[in-house]
Protein backbone atom coordinates (compact mmCIF):
# COMPACT_ATOMS: atom_id res chain seq x y z
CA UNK A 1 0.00 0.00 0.00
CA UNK A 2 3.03 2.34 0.10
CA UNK A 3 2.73 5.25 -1.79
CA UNK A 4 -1.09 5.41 -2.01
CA UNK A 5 -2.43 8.98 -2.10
CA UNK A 6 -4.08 9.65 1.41
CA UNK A 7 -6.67 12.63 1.29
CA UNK A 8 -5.61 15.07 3.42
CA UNK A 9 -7.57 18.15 4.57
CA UNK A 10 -7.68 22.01 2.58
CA UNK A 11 -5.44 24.82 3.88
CA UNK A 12 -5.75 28.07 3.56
CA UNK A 13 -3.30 31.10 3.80
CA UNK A 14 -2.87 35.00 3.11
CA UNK A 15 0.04 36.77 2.09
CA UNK A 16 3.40 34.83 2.98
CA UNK A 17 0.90 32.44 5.02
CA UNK A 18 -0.36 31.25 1.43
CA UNK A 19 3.19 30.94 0.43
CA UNK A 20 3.58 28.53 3.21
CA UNK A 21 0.13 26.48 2.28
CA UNK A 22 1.59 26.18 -0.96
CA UNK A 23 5.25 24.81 0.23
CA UNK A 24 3.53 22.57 2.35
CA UNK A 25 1.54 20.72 -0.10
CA UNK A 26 4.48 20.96 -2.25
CA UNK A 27 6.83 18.78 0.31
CA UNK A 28 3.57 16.76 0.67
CA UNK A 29 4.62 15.60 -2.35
CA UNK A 30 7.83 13.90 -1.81
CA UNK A 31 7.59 12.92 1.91
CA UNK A 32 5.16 10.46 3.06
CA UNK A 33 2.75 10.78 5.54
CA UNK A 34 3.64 8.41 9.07
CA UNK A 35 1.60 5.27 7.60
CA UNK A 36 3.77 5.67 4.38
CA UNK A 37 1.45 6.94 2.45
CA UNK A 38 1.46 10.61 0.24
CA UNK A 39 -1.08 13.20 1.19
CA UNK A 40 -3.53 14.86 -1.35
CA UNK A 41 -4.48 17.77 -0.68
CA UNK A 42 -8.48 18.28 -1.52
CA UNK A 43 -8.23 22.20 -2.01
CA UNK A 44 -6.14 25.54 -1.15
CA UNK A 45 -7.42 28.98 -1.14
CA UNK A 46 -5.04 31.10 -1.48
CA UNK A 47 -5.06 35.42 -0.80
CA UNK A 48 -2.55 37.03 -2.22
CA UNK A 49 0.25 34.69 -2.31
CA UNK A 50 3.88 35.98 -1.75
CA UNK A 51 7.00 34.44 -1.37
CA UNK A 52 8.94 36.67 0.83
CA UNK A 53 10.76 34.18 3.58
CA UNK A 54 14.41 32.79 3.00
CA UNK A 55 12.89 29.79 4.84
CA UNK A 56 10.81 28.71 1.83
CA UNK A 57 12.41 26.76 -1.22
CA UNK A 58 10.75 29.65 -4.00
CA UNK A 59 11.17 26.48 -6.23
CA UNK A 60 8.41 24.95 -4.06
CA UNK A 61 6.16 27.79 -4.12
CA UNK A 62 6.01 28.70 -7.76
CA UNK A 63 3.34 26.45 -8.80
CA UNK A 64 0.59 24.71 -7.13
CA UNK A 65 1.75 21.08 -6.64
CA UNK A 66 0.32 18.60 -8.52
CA UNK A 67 -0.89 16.73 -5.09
CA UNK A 68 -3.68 19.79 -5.11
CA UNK A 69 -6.85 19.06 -6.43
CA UNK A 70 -8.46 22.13 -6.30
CA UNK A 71 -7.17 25.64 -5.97
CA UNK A 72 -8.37 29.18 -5.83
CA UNK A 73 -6.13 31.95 -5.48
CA UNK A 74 -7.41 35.44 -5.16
CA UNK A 75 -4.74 37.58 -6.94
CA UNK A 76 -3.81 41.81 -6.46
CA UNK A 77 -4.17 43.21 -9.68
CA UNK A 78 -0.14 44.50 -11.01
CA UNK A 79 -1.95 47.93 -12.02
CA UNK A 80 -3.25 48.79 -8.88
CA UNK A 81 0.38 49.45 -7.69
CA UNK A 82 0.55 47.71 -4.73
CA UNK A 83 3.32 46.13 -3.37
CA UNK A 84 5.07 45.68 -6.46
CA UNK A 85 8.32 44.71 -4.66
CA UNK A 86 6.57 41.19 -2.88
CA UNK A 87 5.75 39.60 -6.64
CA UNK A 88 3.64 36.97 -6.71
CA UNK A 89 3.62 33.19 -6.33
CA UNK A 90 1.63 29.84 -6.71
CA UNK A 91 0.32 31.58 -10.47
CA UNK A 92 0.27 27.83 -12.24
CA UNK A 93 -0.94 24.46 -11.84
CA UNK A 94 2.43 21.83 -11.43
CA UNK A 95 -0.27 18.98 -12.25
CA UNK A 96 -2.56 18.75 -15.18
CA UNK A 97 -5.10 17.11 -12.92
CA UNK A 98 -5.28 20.41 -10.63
CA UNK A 99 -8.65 22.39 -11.01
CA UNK A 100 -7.10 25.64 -10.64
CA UNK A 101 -8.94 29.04 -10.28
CA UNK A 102 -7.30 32.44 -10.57
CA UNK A 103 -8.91 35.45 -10.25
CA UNK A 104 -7.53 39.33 -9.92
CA UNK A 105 -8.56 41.95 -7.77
CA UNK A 106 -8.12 45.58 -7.86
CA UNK A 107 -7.53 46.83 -4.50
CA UNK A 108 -3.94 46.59 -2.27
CA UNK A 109 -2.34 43.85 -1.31
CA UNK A 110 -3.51 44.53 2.23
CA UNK A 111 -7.25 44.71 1.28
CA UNK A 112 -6.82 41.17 -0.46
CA UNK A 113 -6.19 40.02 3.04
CA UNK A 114 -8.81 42.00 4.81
CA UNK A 115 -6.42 44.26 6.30
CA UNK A 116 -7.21 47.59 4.53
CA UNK A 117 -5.18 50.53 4.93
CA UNK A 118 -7.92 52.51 4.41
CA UNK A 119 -7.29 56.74 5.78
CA UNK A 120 -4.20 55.43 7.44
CA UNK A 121 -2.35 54.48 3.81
CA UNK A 122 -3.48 58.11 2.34
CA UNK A 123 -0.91 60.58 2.04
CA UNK A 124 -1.92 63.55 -0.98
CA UNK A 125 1.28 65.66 0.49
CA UNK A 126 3.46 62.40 -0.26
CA UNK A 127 2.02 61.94 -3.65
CA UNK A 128 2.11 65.43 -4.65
CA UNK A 129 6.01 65.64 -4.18
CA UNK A 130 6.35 61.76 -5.59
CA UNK A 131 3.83 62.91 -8.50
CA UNK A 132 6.29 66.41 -9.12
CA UNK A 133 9.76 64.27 -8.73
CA UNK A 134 8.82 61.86 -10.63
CA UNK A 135 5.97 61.73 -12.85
CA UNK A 136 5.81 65.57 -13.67
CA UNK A 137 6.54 67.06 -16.96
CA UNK A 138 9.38 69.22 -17.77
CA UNK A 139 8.77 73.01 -17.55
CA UNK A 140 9.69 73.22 -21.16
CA UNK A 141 6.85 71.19 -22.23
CA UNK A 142 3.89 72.96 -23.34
CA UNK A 143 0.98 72.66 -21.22
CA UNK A 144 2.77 70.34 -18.45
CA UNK A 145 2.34 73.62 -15.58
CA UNK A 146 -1.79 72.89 -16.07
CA UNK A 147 -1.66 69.23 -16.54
CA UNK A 148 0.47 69.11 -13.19
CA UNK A 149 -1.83 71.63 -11.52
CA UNK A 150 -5.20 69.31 -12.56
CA UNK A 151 -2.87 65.74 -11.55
CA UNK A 152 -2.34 67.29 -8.11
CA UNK A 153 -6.27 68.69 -7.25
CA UNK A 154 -7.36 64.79 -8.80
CA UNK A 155 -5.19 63.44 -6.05
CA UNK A 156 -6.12 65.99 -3.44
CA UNK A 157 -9.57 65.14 -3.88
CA UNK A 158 -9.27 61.49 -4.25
CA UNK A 159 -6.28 60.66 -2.67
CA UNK A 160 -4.67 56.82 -2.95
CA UNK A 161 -3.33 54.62 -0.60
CA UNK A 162 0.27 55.27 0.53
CA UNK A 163 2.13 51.91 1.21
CA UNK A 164 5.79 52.20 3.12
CA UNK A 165 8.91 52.01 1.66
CA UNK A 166 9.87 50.50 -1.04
CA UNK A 167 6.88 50.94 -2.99
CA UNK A 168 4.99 54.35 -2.18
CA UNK A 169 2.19 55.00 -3.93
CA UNK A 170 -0.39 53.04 -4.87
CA UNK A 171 -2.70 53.55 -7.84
CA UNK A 172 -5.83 52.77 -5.23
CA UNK A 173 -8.13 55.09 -3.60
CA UNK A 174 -9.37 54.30 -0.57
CA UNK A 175 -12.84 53.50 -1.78
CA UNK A 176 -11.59 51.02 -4.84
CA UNK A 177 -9.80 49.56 -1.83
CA UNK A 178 -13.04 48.67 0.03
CA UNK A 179 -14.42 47.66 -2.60
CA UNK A 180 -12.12 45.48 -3.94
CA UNK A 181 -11.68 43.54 0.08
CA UNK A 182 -15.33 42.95 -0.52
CA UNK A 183 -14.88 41.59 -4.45
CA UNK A 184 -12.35 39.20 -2.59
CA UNK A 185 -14.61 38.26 0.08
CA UNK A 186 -17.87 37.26 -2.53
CA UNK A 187 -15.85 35.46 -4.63
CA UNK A 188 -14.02 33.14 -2.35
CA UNK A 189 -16.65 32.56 0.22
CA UNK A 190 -18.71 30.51 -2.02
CA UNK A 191 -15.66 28.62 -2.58
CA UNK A 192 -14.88 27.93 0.91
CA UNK A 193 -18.56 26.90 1.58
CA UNK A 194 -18.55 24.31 -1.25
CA UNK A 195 -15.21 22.72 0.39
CA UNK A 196 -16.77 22.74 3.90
CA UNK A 197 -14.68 25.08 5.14
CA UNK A 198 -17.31 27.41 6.18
C-alpha cells in the first residue's frame, strides 16, 4: 500500500501564510505521511500569495503542486500598484489534474487580506512631491504647468493609498480599496462553503 495517495484536509493562507500552504503541499509531495502513504491535498485557497521568507524553497512555491486538487487563489491586480516589490507566487498548476482558479482583484495587497489601509495608507502631500519628482513634466513642455496643476487637485480630492517604503504609492483610492476587500470576500466565500470550510 506504500505510496497510495491519502486525502488530506484544505489549507488556507494569506500573504506569505499562502506561500507557506503552498510549500507545504508541495513537500507533501515527496515525503510520506507516518503510515507511508502521500497526502492529497483536496483544495487551497489562497489570498494574495507571496514568497517573501528565505525559509521557503521559492522552487516549491512557484506552482501549485500537482498533489492539489483544487485551488483558488485570489490575486492583487499588477496595475493597482501595490506592493510591487513582494511579486507573486503559486500563479500555475504543477499537475494537469489540478482544477485551478485564478482570479484578480483591484484593490492593495492589504485589502486582499482583509487588512485595509484605508485613511491610514493616504498621504496627498506624499504623492504630490512623488507625483512632481517623478511623474511631472518638464517646464519646457507645453501645457505640463496645467496638466500638473489638474494631476495634483485629482489626487487631493481622491487621494490613494500610501504603502511604506519600497513601494509608495499606490494607484488605489481608498474606496476602490473597500471595494475590492469585498470583491475578494464574494468570490471566495462561495468557494470555501462548497469545500466545507465554512
Amino acid at each position: 500500500e506504500s505510496g497510495i495517495m491519502k486525502k488530506m484536509p484544505s489549507m488556507t493562507g494569506y500573504s506569505r501564510g499562502a506561500a507557506i500552504v503552498i510549500n507545504t503541499a508541495a513537500i507533501l509531495t515527496y515525503k510520506p505521511m507516518p503510515d507511508w502513504k502521500f497526502a492529497k491535498v483536496e483544495a487551497l485557497f489562497l489570498f494574495d500569495s507571496v514568497d517573501r521568507s528565505y525559509d521557503l524553497q521559492n522552487s516549491l512555491t512557484k506552482y501549485i503542486p500537482s498533489n492539489v486538487e483544487y485551488a483558488y487563489h485570489a490575486m492583487r491586480d499588477d496595475s493597482a500598484h501595490s506592493r510591487d516589490s513582494f511579486g507573486h507566487c503559486g500563479t500555475a498548476m504543477k499537475g494537469a489534474n489540478t482544477f485551478f482558479v485564478p482570479k484578480k482583484f483591484y484593490t492593495t495587497h492589504g485589502g486582499m487580506g482583509g487588512v485595509l489601509w484605508g485613511v491610514k495608507g493616504v498621504n496627498p502631500e506624499l504623492e504630490s512631491k512623488r507625483f512632481v519628482t517623478s511623474k511631472a513634466h518638464g517646464p519646457s513642455v507645453s501645457g505640463a504647468a496645467e496638466f500638473n496643476r489638474r494631476e495634483l487637485e485629482r489626487i487631493k480630492n481622491e487621494p490613494h493609498i500610501f504603502e511604506t517604503f519600497p513601494d509608495g504609492v499606490t494607484n488605489v483610492t481608498v474606496a476602490q480599496e473597500k471595494a475590492g476587500s469585498e470583491a475578494v470576500h464574494r468570490w471566495m466565500w462561495p468557494f470555501l462553503r462548497k469545500h466545507g470550510i465554512l
